[in-house]
C-alpha atoms as a PDB file:
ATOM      1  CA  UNK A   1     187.674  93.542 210.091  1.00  0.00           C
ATOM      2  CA  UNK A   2     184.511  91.595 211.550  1.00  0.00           C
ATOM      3  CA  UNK A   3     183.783  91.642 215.131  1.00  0.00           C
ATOM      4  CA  UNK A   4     182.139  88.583 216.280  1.00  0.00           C
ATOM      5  CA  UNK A   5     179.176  89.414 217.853  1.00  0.00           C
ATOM      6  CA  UNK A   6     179.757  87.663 220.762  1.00  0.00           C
ATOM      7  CA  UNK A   7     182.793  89.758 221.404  1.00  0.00           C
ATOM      8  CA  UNK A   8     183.386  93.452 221.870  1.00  0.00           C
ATOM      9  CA  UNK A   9     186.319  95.517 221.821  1.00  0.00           C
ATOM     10  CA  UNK A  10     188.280  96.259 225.057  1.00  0.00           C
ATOM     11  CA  UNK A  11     188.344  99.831 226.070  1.00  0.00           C
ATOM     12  CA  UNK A  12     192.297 100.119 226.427  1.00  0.00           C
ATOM     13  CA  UNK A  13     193.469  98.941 222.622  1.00  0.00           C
ATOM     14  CA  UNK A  14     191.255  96.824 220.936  1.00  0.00           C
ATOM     15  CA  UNK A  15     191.438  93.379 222.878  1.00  0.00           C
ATOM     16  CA  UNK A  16     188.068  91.309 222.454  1.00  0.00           C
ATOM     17  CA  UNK A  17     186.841  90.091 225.242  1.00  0.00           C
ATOM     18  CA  UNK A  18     183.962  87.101 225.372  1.00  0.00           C
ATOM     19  CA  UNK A  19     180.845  89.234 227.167  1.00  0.00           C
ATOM     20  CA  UNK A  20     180.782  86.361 229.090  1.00  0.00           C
ATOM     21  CA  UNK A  21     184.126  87.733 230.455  1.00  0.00           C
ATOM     22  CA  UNK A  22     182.388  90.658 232.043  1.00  0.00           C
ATOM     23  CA  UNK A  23     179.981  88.421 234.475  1.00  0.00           C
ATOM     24  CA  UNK A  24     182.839  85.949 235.217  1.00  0.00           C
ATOM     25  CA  UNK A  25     180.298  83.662 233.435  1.00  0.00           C
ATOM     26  CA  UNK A  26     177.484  84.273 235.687  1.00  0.00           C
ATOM     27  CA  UNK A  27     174.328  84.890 233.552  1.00  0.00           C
ATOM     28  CA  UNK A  28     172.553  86.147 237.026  1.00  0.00           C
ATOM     29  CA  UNK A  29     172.802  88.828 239.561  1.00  0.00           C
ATOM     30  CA  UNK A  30     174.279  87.877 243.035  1.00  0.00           C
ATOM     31  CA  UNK A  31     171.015  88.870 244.467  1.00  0.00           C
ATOM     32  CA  UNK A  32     169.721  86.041 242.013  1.00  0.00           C
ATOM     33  CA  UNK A  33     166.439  88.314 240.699  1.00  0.00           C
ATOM     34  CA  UNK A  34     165.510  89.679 237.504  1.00  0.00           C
ATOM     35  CA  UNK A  35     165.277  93.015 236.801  1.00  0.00           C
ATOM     36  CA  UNK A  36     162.997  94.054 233.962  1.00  0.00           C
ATOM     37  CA  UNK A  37     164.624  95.701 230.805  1.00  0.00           C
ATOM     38  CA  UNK A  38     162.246  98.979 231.507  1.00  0.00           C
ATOM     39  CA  UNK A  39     164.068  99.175 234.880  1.00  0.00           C
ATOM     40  CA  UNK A  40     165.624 102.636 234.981  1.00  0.00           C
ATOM     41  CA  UNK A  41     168.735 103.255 237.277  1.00  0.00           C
ATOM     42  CA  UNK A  42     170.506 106.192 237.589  1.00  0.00           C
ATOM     43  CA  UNK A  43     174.070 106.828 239.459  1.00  0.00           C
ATOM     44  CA  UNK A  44     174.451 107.383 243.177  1.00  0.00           C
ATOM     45  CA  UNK A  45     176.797 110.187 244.889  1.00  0.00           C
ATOM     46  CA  UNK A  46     178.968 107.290 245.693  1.00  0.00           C
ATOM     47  CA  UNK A  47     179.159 105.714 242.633  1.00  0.00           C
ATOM     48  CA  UNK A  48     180.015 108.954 240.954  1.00  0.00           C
ATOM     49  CA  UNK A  49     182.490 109.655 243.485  1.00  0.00           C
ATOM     50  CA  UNK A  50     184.404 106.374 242.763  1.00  0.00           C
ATOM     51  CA  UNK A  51     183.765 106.049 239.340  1.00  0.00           C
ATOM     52  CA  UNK A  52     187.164 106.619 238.061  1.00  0.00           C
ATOM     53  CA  UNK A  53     188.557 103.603 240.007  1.00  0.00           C
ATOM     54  CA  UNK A  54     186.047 101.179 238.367  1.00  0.00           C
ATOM     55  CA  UNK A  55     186.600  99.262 235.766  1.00  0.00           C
ATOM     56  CA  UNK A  56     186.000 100.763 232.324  1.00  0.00           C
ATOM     57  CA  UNK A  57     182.197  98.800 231.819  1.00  0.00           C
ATOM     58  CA  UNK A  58     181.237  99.811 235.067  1.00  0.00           C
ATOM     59  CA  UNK A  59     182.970 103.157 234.727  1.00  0.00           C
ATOM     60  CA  UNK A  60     181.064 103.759 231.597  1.00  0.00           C
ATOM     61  CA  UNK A  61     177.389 102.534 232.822  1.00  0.00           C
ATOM     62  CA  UNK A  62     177.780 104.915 235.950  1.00  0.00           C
ATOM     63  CA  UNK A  63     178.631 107.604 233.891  1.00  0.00           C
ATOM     64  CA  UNK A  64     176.204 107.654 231.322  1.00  0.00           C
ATOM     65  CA  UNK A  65     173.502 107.021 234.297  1.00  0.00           C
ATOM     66  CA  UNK A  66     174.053 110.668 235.464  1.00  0.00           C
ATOM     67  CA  UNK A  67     170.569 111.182 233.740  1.00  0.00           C
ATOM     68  CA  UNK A  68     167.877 107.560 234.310  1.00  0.00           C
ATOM     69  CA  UNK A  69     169.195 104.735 231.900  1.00  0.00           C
ATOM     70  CA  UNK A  70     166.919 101.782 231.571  1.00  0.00           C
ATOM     71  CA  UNK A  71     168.824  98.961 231.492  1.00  0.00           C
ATOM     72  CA  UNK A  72     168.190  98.239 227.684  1.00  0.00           C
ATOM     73  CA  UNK A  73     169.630 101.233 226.737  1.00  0.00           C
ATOM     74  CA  UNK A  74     172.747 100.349 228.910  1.00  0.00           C
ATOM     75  CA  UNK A  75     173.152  96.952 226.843  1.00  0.00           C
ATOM     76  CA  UNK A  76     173.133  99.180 223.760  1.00  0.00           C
ATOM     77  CA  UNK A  77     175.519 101.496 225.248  1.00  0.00           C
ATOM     78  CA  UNK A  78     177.632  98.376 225.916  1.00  0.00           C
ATOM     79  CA  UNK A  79     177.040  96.857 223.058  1.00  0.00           C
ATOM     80  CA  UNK A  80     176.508  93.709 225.213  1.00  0.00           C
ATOM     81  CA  UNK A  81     173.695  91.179 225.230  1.00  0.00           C
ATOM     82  CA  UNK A  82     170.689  92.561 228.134  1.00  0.00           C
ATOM     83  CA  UNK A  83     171.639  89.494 230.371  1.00  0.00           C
ATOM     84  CA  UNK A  84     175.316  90.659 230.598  1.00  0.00           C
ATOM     85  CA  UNK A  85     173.884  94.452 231.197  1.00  0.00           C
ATOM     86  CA  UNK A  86     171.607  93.144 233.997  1.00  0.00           C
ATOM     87  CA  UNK A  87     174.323  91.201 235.693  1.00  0.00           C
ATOM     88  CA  UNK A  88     176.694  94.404 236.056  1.00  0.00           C
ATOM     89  CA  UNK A  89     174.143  96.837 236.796  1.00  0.00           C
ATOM     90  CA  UNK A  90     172.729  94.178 239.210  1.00  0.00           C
ATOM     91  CA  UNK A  91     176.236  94.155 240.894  1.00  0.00           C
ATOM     92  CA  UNK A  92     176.555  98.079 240.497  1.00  0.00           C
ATOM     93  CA  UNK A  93     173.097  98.550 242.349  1.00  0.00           C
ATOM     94  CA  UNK A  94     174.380  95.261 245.566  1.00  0.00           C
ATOM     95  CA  UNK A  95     177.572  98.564 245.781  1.00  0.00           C
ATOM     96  CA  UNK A  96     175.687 101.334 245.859  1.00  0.00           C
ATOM     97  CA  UNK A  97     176.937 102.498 242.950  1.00  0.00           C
ATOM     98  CA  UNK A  98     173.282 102.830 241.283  1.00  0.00           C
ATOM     99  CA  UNK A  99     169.614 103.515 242.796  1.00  0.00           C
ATOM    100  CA  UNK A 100     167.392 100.918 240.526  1.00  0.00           C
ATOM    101  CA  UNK A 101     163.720 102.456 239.804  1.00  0.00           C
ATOM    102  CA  UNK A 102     161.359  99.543 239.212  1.00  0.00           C
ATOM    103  CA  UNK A 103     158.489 100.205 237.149  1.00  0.00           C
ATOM    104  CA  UNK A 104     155.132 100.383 238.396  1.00  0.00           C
ATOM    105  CA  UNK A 105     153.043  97.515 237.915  1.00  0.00           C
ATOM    106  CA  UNK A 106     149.538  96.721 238.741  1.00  0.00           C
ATOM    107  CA  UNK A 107     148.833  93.254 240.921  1.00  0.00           C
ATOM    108  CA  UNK A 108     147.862  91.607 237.496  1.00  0.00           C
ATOM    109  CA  UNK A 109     151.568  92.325 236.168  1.00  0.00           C
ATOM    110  CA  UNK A 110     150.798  94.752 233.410  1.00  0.00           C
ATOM    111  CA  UNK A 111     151.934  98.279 233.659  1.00  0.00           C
ATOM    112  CA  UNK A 112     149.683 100.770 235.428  1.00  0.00           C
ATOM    113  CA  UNK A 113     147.998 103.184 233.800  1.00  0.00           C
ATOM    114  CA  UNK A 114     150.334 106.195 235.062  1.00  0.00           C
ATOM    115  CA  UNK A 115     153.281 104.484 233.890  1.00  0.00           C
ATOM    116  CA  UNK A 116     152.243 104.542 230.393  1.00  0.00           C
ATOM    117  CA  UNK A 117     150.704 108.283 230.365  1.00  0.00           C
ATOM    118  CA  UNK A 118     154.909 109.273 231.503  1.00  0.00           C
ATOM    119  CA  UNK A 119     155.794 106.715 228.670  1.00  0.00           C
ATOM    120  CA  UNK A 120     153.335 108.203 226.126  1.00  0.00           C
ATOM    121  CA  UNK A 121     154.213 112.080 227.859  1.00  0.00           C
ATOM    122  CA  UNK A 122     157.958 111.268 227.021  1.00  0.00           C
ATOM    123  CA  UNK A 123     157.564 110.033 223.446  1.00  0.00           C
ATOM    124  CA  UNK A 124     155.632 113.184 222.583  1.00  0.00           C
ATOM    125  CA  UNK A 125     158.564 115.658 224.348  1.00  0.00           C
ATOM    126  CA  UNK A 126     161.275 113.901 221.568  1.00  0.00           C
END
């Protein structure tokens, strides 16, 4: 059987579901910004705490962000287009549910040189 790519299967017996479906059709965060892919967030006391009431995307991103997730990697974990990923960590972060760690950037945009040493430090650990 084919899965449309547009579609994923539904946690509790194989429904798809549009990924659209998961935002309500919003394709932004309430707070109406951007985070960058690289953006690593990682699960609050109070999101763990209330994790098993959430529903089963949510459930699953706070979860797995027990140790820092950037937010591509939650997409893949998803399997769910980075838009759709940023919308529901977006709303995860507006209910405490995840802390959001911004990358640092220099004034002219581009990543500062520290940030890439940690990148380059963390590619050699693997």
């Amino acid at each position: 059987m084919t899965v449309d790519r547009r579609q994923r299967p539904h946690a509790d017996g194989g429904r798809v579901v549009p990924n659209y479906a998961f935002t309500a059709g919003r394709t932004r965060s309430a707070a109406g910004t951007d985070m960058p892919i690289e953006a690593l967030v990682t699960a609050t006391e109070a999101g763990l705490a209330k994790a098993p009431g959430l529903p089963p995307e949510a459930r699953a991103i706070v979860e797995a962000s027990t140790v820092p997730q950037s937010l591509a990697e939650i997409g893949a974990l998803l399997g769910v287009p980075i838009g759709v990923a940023r919308v529901l960590v977006s709303d995860l972060a507006a209910e405490d549910h995840l802390a959001v760690h911004l990358p640092l950037v220099g004034s002219d945009g581009r990543p500062r040189r520290e940030l890439l040493e940690r990148l380059l430090d963390g590619l050699r650990a693997r």
